[in-house]
Structure formats: C-alpha cells, structure tokens
C-alpha atoms as a PDB file:
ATOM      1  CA  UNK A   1     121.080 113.252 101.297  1.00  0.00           C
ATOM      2  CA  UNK A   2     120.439 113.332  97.435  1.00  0.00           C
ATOM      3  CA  UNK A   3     120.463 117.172  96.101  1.00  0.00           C
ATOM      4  CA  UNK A   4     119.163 117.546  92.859  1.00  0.00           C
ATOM      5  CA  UNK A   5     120.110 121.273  90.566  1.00  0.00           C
ATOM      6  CA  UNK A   6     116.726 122.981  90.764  1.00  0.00           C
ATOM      7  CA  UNK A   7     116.580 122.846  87.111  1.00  0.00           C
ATOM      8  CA  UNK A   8     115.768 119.078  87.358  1.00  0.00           C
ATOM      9  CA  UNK A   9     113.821 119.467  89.966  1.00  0.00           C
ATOM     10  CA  UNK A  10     111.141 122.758  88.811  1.00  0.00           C
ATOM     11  CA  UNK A  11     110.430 121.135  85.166  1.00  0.00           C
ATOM     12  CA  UNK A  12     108.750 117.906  86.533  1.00  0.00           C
ATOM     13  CA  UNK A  13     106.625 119.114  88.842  1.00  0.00           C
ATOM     14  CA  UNK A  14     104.952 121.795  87.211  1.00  0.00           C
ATOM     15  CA  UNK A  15     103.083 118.864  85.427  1.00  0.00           C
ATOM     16  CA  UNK A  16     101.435 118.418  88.676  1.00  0.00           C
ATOM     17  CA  UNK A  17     100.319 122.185  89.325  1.00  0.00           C
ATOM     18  CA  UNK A  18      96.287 123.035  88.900  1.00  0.00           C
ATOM     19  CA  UNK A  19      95.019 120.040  86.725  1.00  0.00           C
ATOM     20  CA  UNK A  20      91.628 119.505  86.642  1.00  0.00           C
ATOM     21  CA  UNK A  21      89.873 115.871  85.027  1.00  0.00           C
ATOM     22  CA  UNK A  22      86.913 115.492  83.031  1.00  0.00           C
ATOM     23  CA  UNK A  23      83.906 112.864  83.049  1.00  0.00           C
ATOM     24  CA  UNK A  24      81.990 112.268  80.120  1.00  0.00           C
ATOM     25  CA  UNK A  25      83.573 115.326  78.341  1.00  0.00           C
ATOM     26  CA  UNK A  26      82.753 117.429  81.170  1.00  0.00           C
ATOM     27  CA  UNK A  27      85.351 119.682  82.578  1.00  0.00           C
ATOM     28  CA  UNK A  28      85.541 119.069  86.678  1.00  0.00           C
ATOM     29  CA  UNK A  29      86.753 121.374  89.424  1.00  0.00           C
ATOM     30  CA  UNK A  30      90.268 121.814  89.886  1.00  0.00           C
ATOM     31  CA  UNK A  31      92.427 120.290  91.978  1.00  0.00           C
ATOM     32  CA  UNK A  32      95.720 120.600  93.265  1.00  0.00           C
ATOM     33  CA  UNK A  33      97.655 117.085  93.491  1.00  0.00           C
ATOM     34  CA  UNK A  34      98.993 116.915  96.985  1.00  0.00           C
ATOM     35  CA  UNK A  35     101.335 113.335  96.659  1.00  0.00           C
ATOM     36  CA  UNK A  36     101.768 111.262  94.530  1.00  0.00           C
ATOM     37  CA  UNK A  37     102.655 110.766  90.552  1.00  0.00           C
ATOM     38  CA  UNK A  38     100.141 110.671  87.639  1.00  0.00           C
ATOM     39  CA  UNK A  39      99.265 107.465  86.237  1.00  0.00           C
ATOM     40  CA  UNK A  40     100.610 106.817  82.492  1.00  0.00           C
ATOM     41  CA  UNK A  41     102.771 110.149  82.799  1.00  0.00           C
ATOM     42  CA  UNK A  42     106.440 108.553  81.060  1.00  0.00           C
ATOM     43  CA  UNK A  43     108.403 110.351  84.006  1.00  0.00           C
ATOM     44  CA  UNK A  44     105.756 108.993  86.603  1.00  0.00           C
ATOM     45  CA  UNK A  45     108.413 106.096  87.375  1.00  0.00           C
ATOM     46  CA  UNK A  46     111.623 107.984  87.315  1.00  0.00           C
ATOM     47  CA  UNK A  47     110.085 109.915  89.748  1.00  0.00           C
ATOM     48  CA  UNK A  48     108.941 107.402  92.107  1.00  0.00           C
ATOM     49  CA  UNK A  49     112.322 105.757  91.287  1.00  0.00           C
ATOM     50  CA  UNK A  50     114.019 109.019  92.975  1.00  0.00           C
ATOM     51  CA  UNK A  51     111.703 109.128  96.387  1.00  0.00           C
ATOM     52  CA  UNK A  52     112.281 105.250  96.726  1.00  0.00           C
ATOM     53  CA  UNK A  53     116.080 105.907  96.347  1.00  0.00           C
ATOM     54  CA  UNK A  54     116.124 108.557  98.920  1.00  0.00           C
ATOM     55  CA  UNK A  55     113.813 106.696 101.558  1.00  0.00           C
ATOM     56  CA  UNK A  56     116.352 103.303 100.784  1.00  0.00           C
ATOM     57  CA  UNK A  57     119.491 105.354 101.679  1.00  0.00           C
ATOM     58  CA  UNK A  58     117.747 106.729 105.331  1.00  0.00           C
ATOM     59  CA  UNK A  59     116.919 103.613 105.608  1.00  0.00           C
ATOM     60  CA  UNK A  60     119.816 101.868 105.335  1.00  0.00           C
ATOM     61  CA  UNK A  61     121.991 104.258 107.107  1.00  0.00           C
ATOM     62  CA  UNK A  62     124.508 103.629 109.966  1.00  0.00           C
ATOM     63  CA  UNK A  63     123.386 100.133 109.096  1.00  0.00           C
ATOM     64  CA  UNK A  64     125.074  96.738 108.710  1.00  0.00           C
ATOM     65  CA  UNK A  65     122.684  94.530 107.508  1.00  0.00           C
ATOM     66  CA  UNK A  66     122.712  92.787 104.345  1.00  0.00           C
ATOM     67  CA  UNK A  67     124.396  89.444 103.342  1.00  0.00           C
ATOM     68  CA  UNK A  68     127.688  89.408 101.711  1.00  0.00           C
ATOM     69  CA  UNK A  69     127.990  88.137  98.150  1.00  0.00           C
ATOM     70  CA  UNK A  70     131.302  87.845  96.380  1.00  0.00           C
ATOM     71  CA  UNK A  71     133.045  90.001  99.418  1.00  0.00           C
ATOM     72  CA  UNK A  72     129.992  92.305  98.177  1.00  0.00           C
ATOM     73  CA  UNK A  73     127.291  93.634 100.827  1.00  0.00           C
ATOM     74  CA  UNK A  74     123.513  92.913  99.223  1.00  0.00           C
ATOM     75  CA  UNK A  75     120.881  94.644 101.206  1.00  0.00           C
ATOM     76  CA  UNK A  76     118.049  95.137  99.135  1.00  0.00           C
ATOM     77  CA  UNK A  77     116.683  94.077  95.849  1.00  0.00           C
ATOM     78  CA  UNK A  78     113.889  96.335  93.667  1.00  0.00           C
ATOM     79  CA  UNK A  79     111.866  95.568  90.876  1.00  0.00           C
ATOM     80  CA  UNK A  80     109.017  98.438  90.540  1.00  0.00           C
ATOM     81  CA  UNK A  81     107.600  98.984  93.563  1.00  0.00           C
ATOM     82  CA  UNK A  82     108.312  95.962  95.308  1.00  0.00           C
ATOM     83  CA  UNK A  83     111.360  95.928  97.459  1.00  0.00           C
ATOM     84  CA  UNK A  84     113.031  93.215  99.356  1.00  0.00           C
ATOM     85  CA  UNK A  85     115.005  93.493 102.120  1.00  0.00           C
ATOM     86  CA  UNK A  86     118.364  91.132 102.818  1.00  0.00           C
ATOM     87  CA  UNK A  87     119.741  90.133 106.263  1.00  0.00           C
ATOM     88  CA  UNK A  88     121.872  88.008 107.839  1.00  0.00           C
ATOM     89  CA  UNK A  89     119.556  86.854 110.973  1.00  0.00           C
ATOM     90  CA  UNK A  90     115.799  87.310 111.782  1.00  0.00           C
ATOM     91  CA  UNK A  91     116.431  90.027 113.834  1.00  0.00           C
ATOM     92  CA  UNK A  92     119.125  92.058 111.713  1.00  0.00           C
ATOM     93  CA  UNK A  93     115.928  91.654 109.045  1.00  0.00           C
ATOM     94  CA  UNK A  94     113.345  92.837 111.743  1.00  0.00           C
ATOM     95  CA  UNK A  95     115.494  95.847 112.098  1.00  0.00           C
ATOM     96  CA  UNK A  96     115.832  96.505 108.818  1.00  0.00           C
ATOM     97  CA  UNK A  97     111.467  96.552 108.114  1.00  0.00           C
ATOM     98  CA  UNK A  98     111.444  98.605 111.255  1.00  0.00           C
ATOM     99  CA  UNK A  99     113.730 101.417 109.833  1.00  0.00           C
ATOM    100  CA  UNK A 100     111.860 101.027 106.244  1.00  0.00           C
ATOM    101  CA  UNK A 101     108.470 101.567 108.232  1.00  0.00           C
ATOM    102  CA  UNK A 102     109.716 104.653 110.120  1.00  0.00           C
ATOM    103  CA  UNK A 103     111.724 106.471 107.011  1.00  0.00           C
ATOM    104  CA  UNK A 104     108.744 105.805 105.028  1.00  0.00           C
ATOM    105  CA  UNK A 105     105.894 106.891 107.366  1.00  0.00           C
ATOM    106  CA  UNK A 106     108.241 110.154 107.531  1.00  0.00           C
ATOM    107  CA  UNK A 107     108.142 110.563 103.834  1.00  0.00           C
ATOM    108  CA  UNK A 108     104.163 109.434 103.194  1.00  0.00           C
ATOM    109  CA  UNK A 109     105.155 106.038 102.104  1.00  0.00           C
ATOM    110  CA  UNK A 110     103.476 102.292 104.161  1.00  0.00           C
ATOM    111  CA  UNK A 111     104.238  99.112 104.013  1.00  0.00           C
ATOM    112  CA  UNK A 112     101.547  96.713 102.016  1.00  0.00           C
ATOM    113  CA  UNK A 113     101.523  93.980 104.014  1.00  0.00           C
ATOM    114  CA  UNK A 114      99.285  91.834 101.857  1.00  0.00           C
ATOM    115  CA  UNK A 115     101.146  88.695  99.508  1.00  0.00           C
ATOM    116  CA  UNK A 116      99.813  88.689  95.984  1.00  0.00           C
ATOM    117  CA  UNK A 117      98.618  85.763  94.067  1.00  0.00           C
ATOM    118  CA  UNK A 118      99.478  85.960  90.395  1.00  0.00           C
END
C-alpha cells in the first residue's frame, strides 16, 4: 500500500471539485467529476501515473511472474497508458492478465482489448 501525506494528496484534487463547462460561451450546469483526470490539466498524468502504480503493485503481489534479465526480475513494461505484462510461460502470463483484470475492475480501471493500427 502507497500512503501519500495528505498535503499531496488535498491540493490536486480540489481542481476536480464543482467545475462546470461552457458551449459556445455559454456557462453549463455544474457538475461534479466522479473518476477520472481532466484532459490537458499538466498533473493529469502524474496522477494517472500514481493509480496505475498502485493497481501494478496489487497486481503483482505474492507473485512470481516475470522473466529474469541480468539476475533481474522484469514483469512489466509502461509507456503512457499502455502496459505490458512479462512471463515466463503462457499460463504464468494468463495469471498475470487475470490479476490485472480483477485489481483493476476493483479500482474502476478495464482492460482495452482492441490492437491499434498506427
């Protein structure tokens, strides 16, 4: 578990608290943002950053997957939001997306499923 001093925690999130948008310079209702991080905000990925971290380390606990580099144990590799995972055998890897998919549905998160064509 990952405990933060509330005084890094209380700053950020108070830019979330009762923002409202506008539409063609027209103030719209209020809303309150229930998940999530706001799009272009420069602490937006930091943030993310921290919940991935988190739902990584449940995920990967009590766990001995990964593939050994150097004498060093690799289980994952991150770039933004991507994320992939490193085993051994098919099934030490099947493990491994099962865990992700059950820390994550605990904490709001999925798994895309769908390859990208750049």
């Amino acid at each position: 578990m990952i405990i933060l001093p509330a005084v890094f925690i209380i700053p950020p999130f108070t830019l979330y608290e009762n923002k409202c948008t506008a539409a063609a310079r027209i103030l719209l209702e209020w809303f309150k943002v229930m998940k999530g991080v706001r799009q272009g905000c420069i602490i937006s990925p930091n943030l993310f950053n921290i919940y991935a971290e988190i739902v990584l380390r449940k995920t990967l606990e009590n766990s001995d997957g990964g593939i050994r580099i150097g004498g060093c144990r690799i289980t994952n590799l991150r770039y933004a939001d991507d994320i992939v995972l490193l085993a051994a055998t098919e099934e030490e890897l099947q493990d491994l997306v099962n865990r992700l998919r059950s820390v994550g549905e605990e904490y709001g998160l999925g798994i895309n499923h769908k390859c990208r064509q750049n």
